[in-house]
Structures are given as C-alpha cells and as structure tokens.
N, C-alpha and C. Protein backbone atom coordinates (compact mmCIF):
# COMPACT_ATOMS: atom_id res chain seq x y z
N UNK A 1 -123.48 -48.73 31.67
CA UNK A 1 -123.35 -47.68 32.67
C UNK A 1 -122.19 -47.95 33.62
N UNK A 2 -122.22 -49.31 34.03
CA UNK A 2 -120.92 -49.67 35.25
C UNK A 2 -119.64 -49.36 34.29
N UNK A 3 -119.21 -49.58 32.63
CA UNK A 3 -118.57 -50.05 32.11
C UNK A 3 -118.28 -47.95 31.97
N UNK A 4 -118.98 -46.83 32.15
CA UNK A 4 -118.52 -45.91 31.74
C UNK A 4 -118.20 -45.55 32.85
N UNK A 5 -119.23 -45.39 34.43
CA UNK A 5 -118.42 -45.37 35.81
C UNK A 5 -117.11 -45.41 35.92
N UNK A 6 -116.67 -46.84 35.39
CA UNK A 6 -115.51 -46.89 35.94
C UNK A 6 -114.38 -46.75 34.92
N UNK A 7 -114.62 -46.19 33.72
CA UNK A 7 -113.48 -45.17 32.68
C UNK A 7 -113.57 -43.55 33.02
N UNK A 8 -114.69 -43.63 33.87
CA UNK A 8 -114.56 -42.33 34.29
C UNK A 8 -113.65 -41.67 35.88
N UNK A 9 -114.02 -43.02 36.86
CA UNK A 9 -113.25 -43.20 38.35
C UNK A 9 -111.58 -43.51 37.47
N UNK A 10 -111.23 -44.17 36.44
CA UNK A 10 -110.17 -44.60 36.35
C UNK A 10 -109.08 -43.26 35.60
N UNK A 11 -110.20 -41.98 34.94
CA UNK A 11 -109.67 -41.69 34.01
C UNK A 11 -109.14 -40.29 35.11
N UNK A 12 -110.06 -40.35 36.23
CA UNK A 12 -109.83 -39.32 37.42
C UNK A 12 -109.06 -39.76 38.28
N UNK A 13 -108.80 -40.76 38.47
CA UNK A 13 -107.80 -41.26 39.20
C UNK A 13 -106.25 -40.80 38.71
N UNK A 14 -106.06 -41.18 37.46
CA UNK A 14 -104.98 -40.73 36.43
C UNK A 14 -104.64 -39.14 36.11
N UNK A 15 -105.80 -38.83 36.55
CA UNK A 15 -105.26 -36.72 36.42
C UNK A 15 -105.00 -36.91 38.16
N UNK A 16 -105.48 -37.29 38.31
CA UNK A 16 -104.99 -37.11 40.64
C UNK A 16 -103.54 -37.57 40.51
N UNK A 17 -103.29 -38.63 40.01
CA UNK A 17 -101.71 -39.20 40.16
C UNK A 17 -100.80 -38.42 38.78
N UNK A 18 -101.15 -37.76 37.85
CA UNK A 18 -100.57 -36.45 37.32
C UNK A 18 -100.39 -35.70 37.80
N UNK A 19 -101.04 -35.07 38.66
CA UNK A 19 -101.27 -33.76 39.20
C UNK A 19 -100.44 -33.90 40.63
N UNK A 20 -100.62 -34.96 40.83
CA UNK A 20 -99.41 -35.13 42.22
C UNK A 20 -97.74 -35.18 41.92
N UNK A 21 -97.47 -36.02 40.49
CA UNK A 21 -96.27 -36.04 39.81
C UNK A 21 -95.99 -34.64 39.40
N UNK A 22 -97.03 -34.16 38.76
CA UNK A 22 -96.36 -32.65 38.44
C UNK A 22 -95.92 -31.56 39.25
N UNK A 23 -97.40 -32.07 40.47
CA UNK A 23 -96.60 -30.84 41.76
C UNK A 23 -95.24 -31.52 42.58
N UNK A 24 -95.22 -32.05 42.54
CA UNK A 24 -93.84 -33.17 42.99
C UNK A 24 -92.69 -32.89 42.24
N UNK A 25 -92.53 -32.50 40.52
CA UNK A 25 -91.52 -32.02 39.97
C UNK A 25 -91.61 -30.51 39.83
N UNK A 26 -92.63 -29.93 40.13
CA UNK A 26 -92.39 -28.28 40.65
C UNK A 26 -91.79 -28.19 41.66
N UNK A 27 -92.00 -29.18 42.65
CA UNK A 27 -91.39 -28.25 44.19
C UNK A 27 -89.61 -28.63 43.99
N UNK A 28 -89.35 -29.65 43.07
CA UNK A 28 -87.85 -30.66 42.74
C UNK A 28 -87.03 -29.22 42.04
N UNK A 29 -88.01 -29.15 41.06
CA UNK A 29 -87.61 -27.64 40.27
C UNK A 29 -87.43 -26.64 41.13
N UNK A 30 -88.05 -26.23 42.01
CA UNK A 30 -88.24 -24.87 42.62
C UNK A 30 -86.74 -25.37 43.72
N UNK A 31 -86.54 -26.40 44.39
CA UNK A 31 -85.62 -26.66 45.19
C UNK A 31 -84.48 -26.82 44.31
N UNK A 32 -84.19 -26.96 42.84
CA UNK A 32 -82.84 -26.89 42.56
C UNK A 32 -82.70 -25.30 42.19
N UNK A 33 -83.38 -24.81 41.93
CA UNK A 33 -83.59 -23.51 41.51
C UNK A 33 -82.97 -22.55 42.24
N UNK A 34 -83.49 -23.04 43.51
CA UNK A 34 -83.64 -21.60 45.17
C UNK A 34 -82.73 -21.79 45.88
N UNK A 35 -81.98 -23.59 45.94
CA UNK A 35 -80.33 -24.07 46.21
C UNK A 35 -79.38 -23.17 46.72
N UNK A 36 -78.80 -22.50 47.74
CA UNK A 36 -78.06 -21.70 47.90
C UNK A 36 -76.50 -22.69 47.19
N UNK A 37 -76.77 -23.68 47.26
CA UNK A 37 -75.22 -24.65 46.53
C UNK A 37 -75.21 -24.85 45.09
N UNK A 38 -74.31 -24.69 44.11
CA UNK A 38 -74.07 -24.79 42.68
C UNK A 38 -74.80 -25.81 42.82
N UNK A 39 -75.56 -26.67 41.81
CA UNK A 39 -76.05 -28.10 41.28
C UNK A 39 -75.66 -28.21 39.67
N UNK A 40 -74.61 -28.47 39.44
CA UNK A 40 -74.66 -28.69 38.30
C UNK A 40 -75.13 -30.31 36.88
N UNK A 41 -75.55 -30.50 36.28
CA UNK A 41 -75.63 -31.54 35.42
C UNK A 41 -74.65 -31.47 34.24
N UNK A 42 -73.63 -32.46 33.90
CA UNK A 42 -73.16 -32.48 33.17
C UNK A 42 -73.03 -33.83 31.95
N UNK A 43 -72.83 -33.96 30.82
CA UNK A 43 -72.75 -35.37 30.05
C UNK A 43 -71.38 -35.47 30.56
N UNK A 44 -70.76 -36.44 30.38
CA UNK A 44 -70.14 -37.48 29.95
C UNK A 44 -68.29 -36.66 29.36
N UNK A 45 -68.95 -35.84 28.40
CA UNK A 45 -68.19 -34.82 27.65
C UNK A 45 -67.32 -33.62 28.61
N UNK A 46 -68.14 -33.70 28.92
CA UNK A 46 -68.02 -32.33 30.03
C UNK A 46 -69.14 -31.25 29.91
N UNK A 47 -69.57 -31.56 28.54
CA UNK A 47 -70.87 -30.34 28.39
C UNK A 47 -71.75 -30.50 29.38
N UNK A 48 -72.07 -28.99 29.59
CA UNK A 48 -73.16 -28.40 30.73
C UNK A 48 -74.19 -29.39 30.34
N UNK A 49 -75.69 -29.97 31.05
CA UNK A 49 -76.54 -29.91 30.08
C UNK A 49 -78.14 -29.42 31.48
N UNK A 50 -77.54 -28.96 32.37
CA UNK A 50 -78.39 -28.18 33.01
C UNK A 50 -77.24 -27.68 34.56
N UNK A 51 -77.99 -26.31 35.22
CA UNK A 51 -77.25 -25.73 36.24
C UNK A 51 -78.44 -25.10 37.09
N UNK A 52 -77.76 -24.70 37.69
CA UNK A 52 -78.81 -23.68 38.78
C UNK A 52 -78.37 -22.55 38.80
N UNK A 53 -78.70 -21.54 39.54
CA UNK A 53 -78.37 -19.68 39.39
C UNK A 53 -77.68 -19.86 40.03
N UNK A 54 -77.48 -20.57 41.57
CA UNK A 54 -76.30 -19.88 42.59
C UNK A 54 -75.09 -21.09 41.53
N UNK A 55 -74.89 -21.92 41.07
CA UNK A 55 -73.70 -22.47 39.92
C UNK A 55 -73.19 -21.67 38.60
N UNK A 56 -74.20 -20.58 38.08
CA UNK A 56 -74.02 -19.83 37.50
C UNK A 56 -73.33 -18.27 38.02
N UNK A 57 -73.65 -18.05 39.37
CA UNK A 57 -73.12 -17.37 40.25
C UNK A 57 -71.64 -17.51 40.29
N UNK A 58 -70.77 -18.43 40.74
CA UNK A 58 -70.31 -18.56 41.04
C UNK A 58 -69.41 -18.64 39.83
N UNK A 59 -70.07 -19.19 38.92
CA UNK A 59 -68.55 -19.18 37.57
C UNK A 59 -68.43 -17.75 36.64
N UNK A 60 -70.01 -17.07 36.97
CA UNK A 60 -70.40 -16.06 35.87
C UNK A 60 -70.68 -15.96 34.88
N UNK A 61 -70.67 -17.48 34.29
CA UNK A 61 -71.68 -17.34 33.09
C UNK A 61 -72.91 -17.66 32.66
N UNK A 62 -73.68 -17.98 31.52
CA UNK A 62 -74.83 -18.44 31.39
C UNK A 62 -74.41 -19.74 31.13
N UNK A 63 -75.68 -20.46 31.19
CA UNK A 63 -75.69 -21.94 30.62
C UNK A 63 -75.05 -22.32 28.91
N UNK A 64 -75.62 -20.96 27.79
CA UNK A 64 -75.06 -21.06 27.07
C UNK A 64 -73.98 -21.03 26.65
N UNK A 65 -73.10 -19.78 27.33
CA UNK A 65 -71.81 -19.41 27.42
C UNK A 65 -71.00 -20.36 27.86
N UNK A 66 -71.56 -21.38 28.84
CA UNK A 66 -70.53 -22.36 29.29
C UNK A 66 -70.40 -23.46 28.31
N UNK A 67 -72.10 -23.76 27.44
CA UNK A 67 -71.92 -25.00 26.77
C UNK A 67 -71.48 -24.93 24.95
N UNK A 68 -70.57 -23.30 25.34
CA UNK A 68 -69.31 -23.20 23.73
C UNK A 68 -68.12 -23.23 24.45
N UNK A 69 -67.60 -23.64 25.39
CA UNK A 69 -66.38 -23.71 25.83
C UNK A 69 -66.11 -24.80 26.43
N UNK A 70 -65.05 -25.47 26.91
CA UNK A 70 -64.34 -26.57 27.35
C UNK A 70 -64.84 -26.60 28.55
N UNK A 71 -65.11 -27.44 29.28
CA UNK A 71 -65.14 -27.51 30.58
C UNK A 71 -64.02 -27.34 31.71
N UNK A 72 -62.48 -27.43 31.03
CA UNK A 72 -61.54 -26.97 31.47
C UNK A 72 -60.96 -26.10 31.52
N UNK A 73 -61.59 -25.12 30.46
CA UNK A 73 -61.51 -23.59 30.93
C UNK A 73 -61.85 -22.76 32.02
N UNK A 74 -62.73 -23.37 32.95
CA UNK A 74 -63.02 -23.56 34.00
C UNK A 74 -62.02 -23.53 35.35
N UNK A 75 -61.30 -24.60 35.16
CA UNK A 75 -60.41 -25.31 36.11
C UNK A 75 -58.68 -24.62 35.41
N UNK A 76 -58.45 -23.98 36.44
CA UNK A 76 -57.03 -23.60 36.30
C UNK A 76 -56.15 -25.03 36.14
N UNK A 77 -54.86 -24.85 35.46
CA UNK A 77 -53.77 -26.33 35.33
C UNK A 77 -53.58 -26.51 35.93
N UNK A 78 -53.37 -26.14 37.04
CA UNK A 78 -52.76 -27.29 38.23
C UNK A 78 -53.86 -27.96 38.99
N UNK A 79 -55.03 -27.93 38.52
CA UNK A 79 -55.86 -28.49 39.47
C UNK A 79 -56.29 -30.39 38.07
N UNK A 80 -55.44 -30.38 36.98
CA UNK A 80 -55.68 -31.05 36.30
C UNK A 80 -55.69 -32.82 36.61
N UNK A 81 -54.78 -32.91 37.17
CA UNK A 81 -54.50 -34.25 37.36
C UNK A 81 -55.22 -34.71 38.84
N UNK A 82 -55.72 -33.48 39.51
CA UNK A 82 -56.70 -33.51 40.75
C UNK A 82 -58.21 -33.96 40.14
N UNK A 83 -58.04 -33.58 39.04
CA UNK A 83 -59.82 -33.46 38.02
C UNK A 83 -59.91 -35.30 37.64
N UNK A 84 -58.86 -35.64 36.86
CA UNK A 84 -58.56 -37.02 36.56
C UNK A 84 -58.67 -37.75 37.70
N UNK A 85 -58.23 -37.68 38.20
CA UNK A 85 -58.34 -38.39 39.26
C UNK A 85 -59.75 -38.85 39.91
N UNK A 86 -60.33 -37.89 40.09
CA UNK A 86 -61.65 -37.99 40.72
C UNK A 86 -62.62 -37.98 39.89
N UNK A 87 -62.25 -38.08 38.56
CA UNK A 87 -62.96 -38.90 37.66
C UNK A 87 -62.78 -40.10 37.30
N UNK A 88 -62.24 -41.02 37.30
CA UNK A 88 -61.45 -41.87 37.38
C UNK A 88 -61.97 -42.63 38.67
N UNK A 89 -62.34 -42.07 39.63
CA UNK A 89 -62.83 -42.06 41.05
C UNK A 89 -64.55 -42.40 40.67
N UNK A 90 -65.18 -41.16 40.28
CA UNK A 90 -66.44 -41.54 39.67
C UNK A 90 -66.86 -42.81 39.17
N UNK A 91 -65.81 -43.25 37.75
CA UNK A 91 -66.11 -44.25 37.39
C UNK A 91 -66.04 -45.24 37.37
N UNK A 92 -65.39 -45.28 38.97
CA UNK A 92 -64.89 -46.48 39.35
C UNK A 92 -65.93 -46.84 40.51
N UNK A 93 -66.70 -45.98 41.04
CA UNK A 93 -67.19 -45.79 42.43
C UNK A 93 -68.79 -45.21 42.18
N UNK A 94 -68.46 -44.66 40.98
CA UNK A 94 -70.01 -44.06 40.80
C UNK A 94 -70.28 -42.16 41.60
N UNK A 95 -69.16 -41.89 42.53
CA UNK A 95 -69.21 -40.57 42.91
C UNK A 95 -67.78 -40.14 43.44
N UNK A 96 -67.67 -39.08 43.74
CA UNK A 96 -66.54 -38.28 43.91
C UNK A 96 -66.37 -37.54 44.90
N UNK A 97 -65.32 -37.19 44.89
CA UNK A 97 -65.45 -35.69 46.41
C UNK A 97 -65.80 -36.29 47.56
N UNK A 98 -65.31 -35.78 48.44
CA UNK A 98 -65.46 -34.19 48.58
C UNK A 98 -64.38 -34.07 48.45
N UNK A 99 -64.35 -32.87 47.16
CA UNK A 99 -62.50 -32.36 47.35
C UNK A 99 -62.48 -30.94 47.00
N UNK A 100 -61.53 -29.81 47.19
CA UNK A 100 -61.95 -28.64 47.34
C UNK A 100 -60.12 -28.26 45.53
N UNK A 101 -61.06 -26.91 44.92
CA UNK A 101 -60.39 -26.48 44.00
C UNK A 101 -60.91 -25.44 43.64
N UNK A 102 -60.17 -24.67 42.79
CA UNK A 102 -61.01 -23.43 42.34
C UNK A 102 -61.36 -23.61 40.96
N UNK A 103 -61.99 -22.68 40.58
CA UNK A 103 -63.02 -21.78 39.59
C UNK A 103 -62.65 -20.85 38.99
N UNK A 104 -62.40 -20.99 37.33
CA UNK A 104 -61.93 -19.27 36.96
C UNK A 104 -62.96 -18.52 36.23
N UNK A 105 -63.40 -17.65 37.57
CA UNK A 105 -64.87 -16.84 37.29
C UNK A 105 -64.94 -16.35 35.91
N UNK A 106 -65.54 -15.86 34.98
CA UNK A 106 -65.41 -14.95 33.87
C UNK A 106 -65.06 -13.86 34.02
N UNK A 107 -64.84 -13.06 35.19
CA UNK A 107 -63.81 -12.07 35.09
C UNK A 107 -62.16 -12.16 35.49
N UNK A 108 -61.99 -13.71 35.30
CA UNK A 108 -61.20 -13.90 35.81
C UNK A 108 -60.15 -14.09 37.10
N UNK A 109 -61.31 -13.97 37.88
CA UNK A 109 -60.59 -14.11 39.39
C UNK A 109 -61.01 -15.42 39.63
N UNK A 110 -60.44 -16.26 40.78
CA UNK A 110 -60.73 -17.28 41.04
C UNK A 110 -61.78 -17.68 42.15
N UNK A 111 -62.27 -18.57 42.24
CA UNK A 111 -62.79 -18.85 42.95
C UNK A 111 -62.88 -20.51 43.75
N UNK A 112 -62.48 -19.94 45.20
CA UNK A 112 -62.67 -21.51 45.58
C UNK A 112 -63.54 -22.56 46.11
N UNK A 113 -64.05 -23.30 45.73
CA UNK A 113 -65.14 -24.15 45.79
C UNK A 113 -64.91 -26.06 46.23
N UNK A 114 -66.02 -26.39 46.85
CA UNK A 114 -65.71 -27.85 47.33
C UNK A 114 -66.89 -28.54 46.58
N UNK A 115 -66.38 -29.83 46.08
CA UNK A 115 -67.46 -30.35 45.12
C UNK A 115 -67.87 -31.99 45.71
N UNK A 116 -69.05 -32.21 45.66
CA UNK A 116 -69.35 -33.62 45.80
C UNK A 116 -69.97 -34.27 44.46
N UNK A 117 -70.02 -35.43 43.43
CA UNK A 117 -70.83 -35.44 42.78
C UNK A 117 -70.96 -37.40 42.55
N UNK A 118 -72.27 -36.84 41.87
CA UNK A 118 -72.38 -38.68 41.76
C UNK A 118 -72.66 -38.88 40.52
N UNK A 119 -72.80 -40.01 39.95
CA UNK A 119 -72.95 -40.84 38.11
C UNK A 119 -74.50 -41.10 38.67
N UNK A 120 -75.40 -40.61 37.41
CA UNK A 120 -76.67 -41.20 37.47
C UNK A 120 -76.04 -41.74 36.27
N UNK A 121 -77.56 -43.01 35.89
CA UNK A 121 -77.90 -43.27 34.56
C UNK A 121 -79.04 -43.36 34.43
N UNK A 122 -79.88 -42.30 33.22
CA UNK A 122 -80.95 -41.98 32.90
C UNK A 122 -81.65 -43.53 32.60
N UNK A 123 -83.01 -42.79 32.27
CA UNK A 123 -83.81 -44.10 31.86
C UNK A 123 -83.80 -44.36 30.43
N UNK A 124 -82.89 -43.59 29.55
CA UNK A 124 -82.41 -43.34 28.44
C UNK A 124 -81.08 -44.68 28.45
N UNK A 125 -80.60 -45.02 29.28
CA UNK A 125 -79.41 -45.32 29.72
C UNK A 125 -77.99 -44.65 29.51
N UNK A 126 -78.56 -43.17 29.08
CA UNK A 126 -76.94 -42.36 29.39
C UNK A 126 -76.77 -42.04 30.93
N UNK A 127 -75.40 -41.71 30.83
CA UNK A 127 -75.10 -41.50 31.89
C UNK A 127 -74.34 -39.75 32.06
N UNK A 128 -75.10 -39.50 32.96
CA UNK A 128 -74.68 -37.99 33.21
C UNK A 128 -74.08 -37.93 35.25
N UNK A 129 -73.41 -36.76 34.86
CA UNK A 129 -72.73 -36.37 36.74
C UNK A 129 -73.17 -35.16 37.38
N UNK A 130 -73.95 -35.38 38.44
CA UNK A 130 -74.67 -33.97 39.21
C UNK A 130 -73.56 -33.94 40.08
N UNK A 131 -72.82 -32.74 39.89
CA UNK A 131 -72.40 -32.39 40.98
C UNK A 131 -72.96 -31.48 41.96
N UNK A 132 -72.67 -31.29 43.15
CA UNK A 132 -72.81 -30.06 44.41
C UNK A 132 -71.73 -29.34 44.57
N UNK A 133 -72.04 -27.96 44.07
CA UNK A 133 -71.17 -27.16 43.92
C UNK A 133 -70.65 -25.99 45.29
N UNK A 134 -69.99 -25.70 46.47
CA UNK A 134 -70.16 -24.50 47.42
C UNK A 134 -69.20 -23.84 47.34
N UNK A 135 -69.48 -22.62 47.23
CA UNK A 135 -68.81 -21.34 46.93
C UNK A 135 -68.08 -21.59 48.55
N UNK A 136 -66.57 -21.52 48.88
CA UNK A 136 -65.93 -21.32 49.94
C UNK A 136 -64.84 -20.49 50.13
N UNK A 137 -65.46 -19.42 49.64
CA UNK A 137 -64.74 -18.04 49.18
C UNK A 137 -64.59 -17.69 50.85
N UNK A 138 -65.63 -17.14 51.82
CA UNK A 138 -65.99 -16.87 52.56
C UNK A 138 -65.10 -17.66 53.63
N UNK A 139 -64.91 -18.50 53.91
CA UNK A 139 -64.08 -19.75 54.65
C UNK A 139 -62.70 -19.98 54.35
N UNK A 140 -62.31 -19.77 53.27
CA UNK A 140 -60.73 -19.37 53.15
C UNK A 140 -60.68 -18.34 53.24
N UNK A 141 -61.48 -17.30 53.18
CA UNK A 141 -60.72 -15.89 53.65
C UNK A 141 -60.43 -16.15 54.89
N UNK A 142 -61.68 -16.59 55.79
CA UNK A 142 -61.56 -16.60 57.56
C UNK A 142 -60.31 -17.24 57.84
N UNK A 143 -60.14 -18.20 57.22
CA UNK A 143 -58.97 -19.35 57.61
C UNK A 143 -57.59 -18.32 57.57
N UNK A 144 -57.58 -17.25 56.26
CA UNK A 144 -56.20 -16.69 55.91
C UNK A 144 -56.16 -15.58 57.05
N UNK A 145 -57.21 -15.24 57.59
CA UNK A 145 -57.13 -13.99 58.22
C UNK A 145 -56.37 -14.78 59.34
N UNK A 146 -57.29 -15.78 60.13
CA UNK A 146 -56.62 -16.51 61.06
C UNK A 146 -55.15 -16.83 61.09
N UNK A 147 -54.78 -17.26 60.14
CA UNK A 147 -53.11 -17.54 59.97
C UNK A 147 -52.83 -16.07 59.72
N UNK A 148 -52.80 -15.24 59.30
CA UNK A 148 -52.01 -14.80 59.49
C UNK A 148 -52.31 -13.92 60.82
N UNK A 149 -53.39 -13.50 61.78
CA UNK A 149 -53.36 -12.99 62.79
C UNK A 149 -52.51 -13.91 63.70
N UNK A 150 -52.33 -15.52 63.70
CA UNK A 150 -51.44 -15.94 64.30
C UNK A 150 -50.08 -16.17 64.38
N UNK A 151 -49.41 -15.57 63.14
CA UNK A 151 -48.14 -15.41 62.04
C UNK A 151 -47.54 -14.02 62.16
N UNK A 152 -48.36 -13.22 62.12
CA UNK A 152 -47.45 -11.90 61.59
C UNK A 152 -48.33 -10.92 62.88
N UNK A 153 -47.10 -10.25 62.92
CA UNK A 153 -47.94 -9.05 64.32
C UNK A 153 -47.94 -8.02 63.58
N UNK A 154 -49.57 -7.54 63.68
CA UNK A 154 -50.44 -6.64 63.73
C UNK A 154 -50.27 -5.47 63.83
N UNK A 155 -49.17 -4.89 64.47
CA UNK A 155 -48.81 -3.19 64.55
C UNK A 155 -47.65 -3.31 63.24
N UNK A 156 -46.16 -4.28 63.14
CA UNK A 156 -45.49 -3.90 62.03
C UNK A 156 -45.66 -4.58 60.59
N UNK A 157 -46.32 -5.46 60.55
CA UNK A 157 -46.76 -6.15 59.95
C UNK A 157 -45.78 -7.94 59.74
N UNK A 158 -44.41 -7.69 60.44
CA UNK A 158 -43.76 -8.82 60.19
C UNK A 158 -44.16 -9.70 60.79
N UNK A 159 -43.37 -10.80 60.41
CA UNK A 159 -43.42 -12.64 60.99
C UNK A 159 -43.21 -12.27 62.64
N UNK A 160 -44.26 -13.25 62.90
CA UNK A 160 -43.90 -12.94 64.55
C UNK A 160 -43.06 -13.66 65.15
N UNK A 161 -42.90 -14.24 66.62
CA UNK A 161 -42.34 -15.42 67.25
C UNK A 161 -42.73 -16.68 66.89
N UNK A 162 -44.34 -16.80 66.59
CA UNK A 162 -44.34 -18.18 66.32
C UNK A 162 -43.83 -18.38 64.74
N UNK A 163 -44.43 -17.76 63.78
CA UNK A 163 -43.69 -18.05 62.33
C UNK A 163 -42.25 -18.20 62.22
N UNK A 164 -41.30 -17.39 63.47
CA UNK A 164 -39.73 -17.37 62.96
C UNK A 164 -39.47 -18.80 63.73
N UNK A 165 -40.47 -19.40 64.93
CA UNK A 165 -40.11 -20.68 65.50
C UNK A 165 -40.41 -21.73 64.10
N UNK A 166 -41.22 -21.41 63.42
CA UNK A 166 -42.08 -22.92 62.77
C UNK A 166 -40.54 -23.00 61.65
N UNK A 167 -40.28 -21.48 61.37
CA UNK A 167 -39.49 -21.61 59.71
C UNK A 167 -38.09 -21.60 60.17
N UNK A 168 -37.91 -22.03 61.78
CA UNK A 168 -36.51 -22.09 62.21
C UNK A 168 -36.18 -23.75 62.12
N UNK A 169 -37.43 -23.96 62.46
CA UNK A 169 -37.78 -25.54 62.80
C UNK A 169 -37.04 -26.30 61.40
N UNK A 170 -38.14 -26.02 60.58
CA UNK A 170 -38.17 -26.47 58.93
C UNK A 170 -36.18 -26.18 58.49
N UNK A 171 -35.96 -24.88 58.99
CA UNK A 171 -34.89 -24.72 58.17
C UNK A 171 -33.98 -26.18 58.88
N UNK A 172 -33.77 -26.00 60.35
CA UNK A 172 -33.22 -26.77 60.96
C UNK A 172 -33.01 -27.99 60.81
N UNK A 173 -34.51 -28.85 59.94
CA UNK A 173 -34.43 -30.01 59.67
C UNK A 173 -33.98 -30.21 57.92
N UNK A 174 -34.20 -29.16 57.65
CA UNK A 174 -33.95 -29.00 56.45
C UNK A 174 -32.42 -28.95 56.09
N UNK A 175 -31.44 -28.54 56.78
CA UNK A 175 -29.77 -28.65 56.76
C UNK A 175 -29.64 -29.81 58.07
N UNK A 176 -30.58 -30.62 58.82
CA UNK A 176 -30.13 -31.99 58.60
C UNK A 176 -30.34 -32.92 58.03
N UNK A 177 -31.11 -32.48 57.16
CA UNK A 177 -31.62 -33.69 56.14
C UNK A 177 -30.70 -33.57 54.85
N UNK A 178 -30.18 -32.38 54.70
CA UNK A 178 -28.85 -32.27 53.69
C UNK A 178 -27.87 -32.32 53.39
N UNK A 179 -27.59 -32.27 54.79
CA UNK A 179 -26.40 -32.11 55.84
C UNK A 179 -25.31 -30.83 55.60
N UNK A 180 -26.31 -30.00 55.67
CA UNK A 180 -25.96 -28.43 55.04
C UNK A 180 -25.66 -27.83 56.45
N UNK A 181 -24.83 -26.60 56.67
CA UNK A 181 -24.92 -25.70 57.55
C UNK A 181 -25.50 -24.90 57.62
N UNK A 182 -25.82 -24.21 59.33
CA UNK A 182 -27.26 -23.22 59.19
C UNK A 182 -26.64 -22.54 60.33
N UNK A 183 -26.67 -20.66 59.68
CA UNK A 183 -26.19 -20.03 60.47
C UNK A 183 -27.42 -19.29 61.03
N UNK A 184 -27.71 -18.65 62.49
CA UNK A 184 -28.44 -18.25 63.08
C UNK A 184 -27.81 -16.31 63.68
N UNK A 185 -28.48 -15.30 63.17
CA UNK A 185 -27.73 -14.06 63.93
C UNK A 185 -28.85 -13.83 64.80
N UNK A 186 -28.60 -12.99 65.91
CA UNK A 186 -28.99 -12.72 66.60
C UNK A 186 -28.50 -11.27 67.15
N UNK A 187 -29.50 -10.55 67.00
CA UNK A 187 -29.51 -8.96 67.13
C UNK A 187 -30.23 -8.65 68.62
N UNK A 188 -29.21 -7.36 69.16
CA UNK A 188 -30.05 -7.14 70.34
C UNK A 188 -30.35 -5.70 70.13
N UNK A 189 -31.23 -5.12 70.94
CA UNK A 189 -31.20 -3.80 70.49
C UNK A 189 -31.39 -3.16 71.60
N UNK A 190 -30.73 -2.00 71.93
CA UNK A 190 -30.49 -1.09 73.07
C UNK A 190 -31.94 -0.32 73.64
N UNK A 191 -32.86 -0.51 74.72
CA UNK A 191 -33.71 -0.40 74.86
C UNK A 191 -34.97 -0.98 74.33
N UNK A 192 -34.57 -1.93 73.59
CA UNK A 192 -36.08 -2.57 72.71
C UNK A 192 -37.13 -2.79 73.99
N UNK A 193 -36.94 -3.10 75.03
CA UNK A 193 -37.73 -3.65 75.93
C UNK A 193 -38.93 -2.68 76.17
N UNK A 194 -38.79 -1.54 76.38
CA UNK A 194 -39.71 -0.31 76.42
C UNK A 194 -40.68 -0.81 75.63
N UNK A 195 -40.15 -1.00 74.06
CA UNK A 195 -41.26 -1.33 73.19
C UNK A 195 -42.09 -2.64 73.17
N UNK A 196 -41.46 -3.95 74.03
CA UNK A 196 -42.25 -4.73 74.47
C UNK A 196 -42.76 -4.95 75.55
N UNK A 197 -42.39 -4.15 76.39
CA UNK A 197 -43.34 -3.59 77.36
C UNK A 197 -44.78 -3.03 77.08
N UNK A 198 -44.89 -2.12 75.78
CA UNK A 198 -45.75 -1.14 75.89
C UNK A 198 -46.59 -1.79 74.53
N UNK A 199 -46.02 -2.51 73.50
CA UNK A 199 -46.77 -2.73 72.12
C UNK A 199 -46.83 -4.46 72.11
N UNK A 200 -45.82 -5.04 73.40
CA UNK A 200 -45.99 -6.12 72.79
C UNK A 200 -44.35 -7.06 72.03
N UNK A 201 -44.42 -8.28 72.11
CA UNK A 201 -43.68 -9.07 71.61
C UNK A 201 -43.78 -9.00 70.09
C-alpha cells in the first residue's frame, strides 16, 4: 500500500511539473507570437527555421516563401560587407548589433530596420541565431522630415541659409584640401526685402 501511495504522489507530482512546463512554453509561445518586434530564428545557413508575424510583416513573406530563397535576397548589396561583418562579430562574440539596414519587402520597397541578435546552441548542439528585428520605418521618416524642415524653406521649397552655410563650409574645405579655386556670386535683388519682411528669410 505505502509502495503504491507513493507511485501515485510521485506520478502526480510529474503531471504538476508538466503542466507548469507546458503552461510556461504557452505563455513563451504566445509572447513571441504577440511581439510587436520581428524575432527571427535562423540556422547557420541562413535558412529561416522559425519567425513571428510582426518579422513576417515586415519582409512580406511567409515562413515558407522565405525558406526557398537566399537569405540575401533580403538584404540589398550594399549592405553586404555590413552583413559579414557582424557575422563575423557573432562568431567571434556570440552576438551582434545593434546595427541598423534595410529590408527588401516583397513588393519591393525597402524597408529600414535595426537588428540585435545572439548565437544559441541547442541541446542538440547546433547552433542557431535569434535575432530582434524593429521596423524603423516610422523614425527615419521623422528624422527626414526634421532635416529637411531644418534645410529647405517651406514656402519655395529651396536650400535655406543654414544648408547653403553647411555646403559653403564643405565646399570651402574642400578647394583647400585640393588646393582648387572657389568662386562665390552673389546676387542682390531690387526690393527682395518686402519679401523677407513678410514670408521670411
């Protein structure tokens, strides 16, 4: 009787510590799932071998669709030797990033994104790379609007005072560093003042 007691306390004990592991990898699941940030898993190869919806978001395809194509179909060329690098970085360090590049969505527009990722090694002993994927579409726009509301004036659309100071600057150092000549005109215009009086510099 003691000897079935306690295959029975032991065998309930073992569904309690299941049942805690399993709700423990539902809520893991449900949090990579609901992620507002790409999570991607990748081998070694570059093949996908798991993602999340907002990572699928952001490139436009499915999991399948990504894992018949290159992983560098992905990544426009000039971001190539940026990719090496920080792989190279990985496997030297075990993680990467933060470094920011774009994305060539499936309809072909780009997209720019900042990535962090790290080297696990399974209990398999392969080794795969989760990256963190954020869409920063939203944040370089703000940034471009900013430059150029501080660059170009707003009623004609040209370079303002500060852009013709920065690219007077550059030119300036630029024909002494060549030792080139740099001619400067200067236009006046008969009444302009009215108009910066009334619209502005």
């Amino acid at each position: 009787d003691d000897a079935m007691i306690g295959i029975a306390i032991d065998i309930t004990e073992r569904k309690q510590a299941e049942e805690v592991l399993r709700s423990s990898e539902e809520k893991l699941r449900s949090m990579f799932q609901m992620s507002p940030l790409g999570i991607a898993q990748n081998a070694m190869d570059g093949r996908f071998i798991e993602t999340n919806k907002a990572f699928l978001d952001i490139v436009g395809y499915s999991l399948d669709e990504l894992n018949t194509m290159s992983y560098w179909k992905l990544t426009p060329p000039e971001y190539q030797l940026q990719e090496q690098l920080q792989l190279r970085t990985l496997a030297e360090t075990g993680k990467y990033g933060p470094y920011e590049k774009e994305y060539i969505h499936r309809d072909g527009h780009r997209v720019p994104v900042r990535l962090n990722g790290v080297l696990i090694t399974d209990s398999d002993g392969k080794q795969y790379i989760w990256s963190i994927v954020d869409d920063i579409t939203q944040r370089k726009q703000s940034e471009q609007l900013i430059w150029r509301q501080a660059n170009f004036d707003p009623l004609t659309g040209l370079p303002n005072r500060r852009m013709f100071h920065d690219r007077l600057e550059q030119e300036l150092k630029k024909a002494h560093r060549t030792g080139q000549s740099l001619a400067l005109i200067f236009l006046d215009l008969d009444r302009f003042k009215e108009i910066n009086d009334t619209m502005g510099h």
